[in-house]
C-alpha atoms as a PDB file:
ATOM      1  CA  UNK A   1       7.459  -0.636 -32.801  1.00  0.00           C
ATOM      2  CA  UNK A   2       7.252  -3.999 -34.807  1.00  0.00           C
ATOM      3  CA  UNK A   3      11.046  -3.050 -36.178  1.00  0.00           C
ATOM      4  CA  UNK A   4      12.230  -2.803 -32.675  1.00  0.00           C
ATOM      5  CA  UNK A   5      10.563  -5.701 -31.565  1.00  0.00           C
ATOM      6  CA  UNK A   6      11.985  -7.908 -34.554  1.00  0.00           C
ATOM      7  CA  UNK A   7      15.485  -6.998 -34.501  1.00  0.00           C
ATOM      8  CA  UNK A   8      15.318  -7.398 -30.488  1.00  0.00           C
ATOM      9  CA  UNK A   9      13.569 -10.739 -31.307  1.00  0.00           C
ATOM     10  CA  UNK A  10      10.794  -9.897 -28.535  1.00  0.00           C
ATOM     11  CA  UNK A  11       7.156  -9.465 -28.795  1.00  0.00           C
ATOM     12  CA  UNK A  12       5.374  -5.540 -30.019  1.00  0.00           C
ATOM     13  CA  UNK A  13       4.711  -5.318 -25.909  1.00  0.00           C
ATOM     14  CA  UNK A  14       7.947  -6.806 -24.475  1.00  0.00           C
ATOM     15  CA  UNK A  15       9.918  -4.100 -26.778  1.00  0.00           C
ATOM     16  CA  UNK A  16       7.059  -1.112 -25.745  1.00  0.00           C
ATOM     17  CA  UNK A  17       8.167  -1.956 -22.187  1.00  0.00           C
ATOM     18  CA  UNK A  18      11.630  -2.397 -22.563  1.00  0.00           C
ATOM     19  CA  UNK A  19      11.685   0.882 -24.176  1.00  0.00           C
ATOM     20  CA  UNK A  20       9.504   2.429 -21.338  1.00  0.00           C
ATOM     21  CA  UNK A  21      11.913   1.509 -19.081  1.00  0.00           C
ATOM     22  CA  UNK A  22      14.823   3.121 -20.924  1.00  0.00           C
ATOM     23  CA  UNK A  23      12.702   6.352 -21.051  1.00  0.00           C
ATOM     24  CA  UNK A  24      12.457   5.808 -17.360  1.00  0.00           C
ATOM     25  CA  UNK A  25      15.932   5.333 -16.831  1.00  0.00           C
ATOM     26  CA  UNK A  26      16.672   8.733 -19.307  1.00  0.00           C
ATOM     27  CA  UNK A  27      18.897   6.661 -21.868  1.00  0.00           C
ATOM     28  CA  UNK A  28      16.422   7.283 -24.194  1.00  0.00           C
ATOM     29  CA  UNK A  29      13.937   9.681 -24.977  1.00  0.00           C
ATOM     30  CA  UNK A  30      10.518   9.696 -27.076  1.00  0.00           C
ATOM     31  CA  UNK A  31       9.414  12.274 -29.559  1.00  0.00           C
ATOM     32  CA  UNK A  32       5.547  12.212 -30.430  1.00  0.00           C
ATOM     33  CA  UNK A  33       3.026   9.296 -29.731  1.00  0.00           C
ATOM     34  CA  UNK A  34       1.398   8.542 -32.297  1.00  0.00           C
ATOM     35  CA  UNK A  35       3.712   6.632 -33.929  1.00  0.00           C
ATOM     36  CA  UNK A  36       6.300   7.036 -30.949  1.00  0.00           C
ATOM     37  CA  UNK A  37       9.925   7.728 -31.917  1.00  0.00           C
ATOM     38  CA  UNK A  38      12.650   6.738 -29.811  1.00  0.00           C
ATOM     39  CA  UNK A  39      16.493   7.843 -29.761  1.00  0.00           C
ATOM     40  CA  UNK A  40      19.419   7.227 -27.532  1.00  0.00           C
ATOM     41  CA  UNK A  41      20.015  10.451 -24.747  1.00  0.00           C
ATOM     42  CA  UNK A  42      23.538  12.012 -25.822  1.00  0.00           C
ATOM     43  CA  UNK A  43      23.351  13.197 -22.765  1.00  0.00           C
ATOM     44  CA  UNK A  44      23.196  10.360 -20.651  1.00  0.00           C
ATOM     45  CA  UNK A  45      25.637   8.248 -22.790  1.00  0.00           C
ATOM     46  CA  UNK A  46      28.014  11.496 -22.106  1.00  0.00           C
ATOM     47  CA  UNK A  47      27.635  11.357 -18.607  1.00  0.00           C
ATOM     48  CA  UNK A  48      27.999   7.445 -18.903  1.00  0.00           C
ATOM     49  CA  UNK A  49      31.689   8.113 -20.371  1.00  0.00           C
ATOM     50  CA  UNK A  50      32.615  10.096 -18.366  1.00  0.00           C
ATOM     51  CA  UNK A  51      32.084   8.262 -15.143  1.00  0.00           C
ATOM     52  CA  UNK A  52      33.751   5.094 -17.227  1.00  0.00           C
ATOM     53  CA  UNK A  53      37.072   7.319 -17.530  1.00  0.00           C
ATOM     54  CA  UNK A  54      37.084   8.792 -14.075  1.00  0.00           C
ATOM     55  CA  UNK A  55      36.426   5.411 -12.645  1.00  0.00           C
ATOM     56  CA  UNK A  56      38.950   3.434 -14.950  1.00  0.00           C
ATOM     57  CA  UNK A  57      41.702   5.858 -14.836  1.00  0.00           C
ATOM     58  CA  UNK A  58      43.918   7.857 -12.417  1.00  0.00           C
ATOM     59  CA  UNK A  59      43.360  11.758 -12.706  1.00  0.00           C
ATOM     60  CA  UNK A  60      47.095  11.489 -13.689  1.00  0.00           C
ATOM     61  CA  UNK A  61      46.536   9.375 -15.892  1.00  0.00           C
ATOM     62  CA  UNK A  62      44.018  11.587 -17.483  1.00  0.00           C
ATOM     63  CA  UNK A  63      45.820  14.840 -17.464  1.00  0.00           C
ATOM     64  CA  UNK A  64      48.622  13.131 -19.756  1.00  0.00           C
ATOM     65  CA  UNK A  65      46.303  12.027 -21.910  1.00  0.00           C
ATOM     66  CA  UNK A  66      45.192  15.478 -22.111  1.00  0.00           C
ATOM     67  CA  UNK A  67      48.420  16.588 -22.748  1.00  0.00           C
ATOM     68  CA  UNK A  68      49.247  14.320 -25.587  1.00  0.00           C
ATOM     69  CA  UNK A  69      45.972  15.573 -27.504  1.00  0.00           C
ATOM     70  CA  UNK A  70      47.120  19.659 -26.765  1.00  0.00           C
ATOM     71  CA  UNK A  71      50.015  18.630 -28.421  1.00  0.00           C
ATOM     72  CA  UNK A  72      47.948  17.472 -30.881  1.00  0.00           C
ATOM     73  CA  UNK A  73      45.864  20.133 -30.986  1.00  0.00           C
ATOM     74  CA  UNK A  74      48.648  22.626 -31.023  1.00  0.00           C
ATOM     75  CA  UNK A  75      50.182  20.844 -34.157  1.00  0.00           C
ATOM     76  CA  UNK A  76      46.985  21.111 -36.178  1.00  0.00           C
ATOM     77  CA  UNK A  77      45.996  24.780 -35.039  1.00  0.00           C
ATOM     78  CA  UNK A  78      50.078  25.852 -36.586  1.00  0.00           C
ATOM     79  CA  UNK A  79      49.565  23.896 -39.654  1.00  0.00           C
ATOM     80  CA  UNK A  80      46.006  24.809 -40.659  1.00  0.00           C
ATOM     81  CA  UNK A  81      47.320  28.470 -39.053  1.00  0.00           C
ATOM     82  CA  UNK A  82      43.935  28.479 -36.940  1.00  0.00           C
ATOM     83  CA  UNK A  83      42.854  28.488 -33.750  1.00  0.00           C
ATOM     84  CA  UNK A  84      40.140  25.666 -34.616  1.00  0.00           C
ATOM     85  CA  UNK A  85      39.019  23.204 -37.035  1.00  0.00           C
ATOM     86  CA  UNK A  86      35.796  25.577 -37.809  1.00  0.00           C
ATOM     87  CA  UNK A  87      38.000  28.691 -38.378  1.00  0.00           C
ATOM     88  CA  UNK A  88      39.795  26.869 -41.559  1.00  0.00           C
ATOM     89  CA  UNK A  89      39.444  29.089 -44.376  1.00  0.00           C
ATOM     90  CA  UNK A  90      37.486  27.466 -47.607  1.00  0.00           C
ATOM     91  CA  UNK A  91      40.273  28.424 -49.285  1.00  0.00           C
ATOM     92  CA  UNK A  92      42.271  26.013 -47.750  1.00  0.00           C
ATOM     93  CA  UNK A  93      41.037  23.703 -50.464  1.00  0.00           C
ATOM     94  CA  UNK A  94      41.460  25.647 -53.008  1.00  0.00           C
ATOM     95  CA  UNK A  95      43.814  24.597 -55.841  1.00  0.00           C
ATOM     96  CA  UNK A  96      44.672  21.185 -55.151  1.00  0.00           C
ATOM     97  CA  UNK A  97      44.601  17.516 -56.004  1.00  0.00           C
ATOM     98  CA  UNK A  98      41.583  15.362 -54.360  1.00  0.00           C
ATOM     99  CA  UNK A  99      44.640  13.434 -52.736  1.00  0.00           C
ATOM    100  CA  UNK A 100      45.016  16.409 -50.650  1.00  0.00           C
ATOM    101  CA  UNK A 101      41.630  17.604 -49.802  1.00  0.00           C
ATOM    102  CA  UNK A 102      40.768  14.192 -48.430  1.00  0.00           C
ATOM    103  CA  UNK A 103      44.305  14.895 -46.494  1.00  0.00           C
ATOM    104  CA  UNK A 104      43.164  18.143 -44.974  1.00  0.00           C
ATOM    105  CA  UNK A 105      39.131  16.663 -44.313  1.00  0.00           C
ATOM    106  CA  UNK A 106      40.774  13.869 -42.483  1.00  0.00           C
ATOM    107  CA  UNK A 107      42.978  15.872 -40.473  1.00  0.00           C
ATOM    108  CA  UNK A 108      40.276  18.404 -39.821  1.00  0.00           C
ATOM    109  CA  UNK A 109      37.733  15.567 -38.448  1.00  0.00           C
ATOM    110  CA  UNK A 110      40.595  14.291 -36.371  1.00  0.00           C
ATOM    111  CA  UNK A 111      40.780  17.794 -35.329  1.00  0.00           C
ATOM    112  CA  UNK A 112      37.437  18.262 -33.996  1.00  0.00           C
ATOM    113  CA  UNK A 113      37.422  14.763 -32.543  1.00  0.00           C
ATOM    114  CA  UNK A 114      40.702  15.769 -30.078  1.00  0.00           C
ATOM    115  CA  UNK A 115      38.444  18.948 -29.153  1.00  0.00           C
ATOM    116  CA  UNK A 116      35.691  16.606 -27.831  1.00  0.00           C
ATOM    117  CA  UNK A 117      37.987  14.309 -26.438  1.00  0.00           C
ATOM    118  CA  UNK A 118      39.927  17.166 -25.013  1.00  0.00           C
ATOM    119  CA  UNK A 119      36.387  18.434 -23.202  1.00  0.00           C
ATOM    120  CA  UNK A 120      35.582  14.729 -21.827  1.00  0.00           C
ATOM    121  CA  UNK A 121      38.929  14.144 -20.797  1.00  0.00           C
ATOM    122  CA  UNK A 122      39.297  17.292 -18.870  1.00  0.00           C
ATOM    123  CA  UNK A 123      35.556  16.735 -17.415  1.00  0.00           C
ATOM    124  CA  UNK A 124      36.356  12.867 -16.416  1.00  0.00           C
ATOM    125  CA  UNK A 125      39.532  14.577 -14.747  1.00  0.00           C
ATOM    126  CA  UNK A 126      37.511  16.370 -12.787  1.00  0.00           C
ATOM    127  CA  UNK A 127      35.052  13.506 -11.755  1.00  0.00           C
ATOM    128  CA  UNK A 128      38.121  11.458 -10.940  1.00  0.00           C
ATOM    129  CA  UNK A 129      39.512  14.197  -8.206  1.00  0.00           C
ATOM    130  CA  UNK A 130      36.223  14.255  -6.851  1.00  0.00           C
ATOM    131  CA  UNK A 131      35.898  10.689  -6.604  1.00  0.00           C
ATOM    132  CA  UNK A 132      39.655  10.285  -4.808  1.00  0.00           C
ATOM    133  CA  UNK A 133      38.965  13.648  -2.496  1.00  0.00           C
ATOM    134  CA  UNK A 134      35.495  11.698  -1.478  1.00  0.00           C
ATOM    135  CA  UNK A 135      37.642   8.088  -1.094  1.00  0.00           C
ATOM    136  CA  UNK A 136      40.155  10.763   0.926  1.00  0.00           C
ATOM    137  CA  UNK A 137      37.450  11.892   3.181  1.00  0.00           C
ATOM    138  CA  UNK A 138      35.597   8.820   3.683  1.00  0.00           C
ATOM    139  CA  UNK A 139      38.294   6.705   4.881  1.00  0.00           C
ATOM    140  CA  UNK A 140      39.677   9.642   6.911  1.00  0.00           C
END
């Protein structure tokens, strides 16, 4: 707890309650007690980007983005000749310079970073139709 409390420049107590009140608030949880460990909720800071995209963008906006990282997506799957990052074949890297395995780990990480983004796009889509059919309704 004295960590926290130095690098937050706060008191032992003023960072136990600060981080209390983030446990309260679910943006972080706690593991254990004695010493407490504390770590940011994935969840939460999901949810939290989601509701950032839906509110910040059009869902048409959204579903282009979308469509940009299919294409992508499709690109990678024809040139790795997979359906997804995880199904690359070890062999893969077989054979060749370090130039070119640090080519095909960069385009692989890229690869699984378009599926996420794919998955919070398409759920911030959602949230952002749901948001304009409640606007709809309300002002109806």
């Amino acid at each position: 707890m004295s960590e926290i409390a130095e690098q937050a420049s706060c008191s032992t107590d003023g960072a136990r309650d600060a981080l209390s009140q983030l446990v309260e608030m679910d943006i972080v949880e706690t593991r254990g007690s004695r010493p407490a460990e504390y770590r940011r909720n994935e969840a939460y800071f999901r949810w939290k980007r989601i509701e950032d995209l839906a509110r910040d963008h059009t869902p048409s906006e959204l579903r282009t983005q979308i469509d940009d990282l299919i294409e992508e997506d499709d690109a990678l799957q024809e040139r790795f000749d997979a359906p997804s990052p995880n199904a690359v074949s070890p062999g893969e890297f077989d054979g060749v310079d370090h130039e070119t395995v640090h080519d095909r780990w960069e385009a692989l990480s890229r690869w699984r970073s378009l599926r996420h983004d794919i998955e919070l796009l398409q759920q911030a889509a959602h949230r952002a139709e749901q948001r304009r059919d409640t606007s709809d309704t309300a002002s109806a």
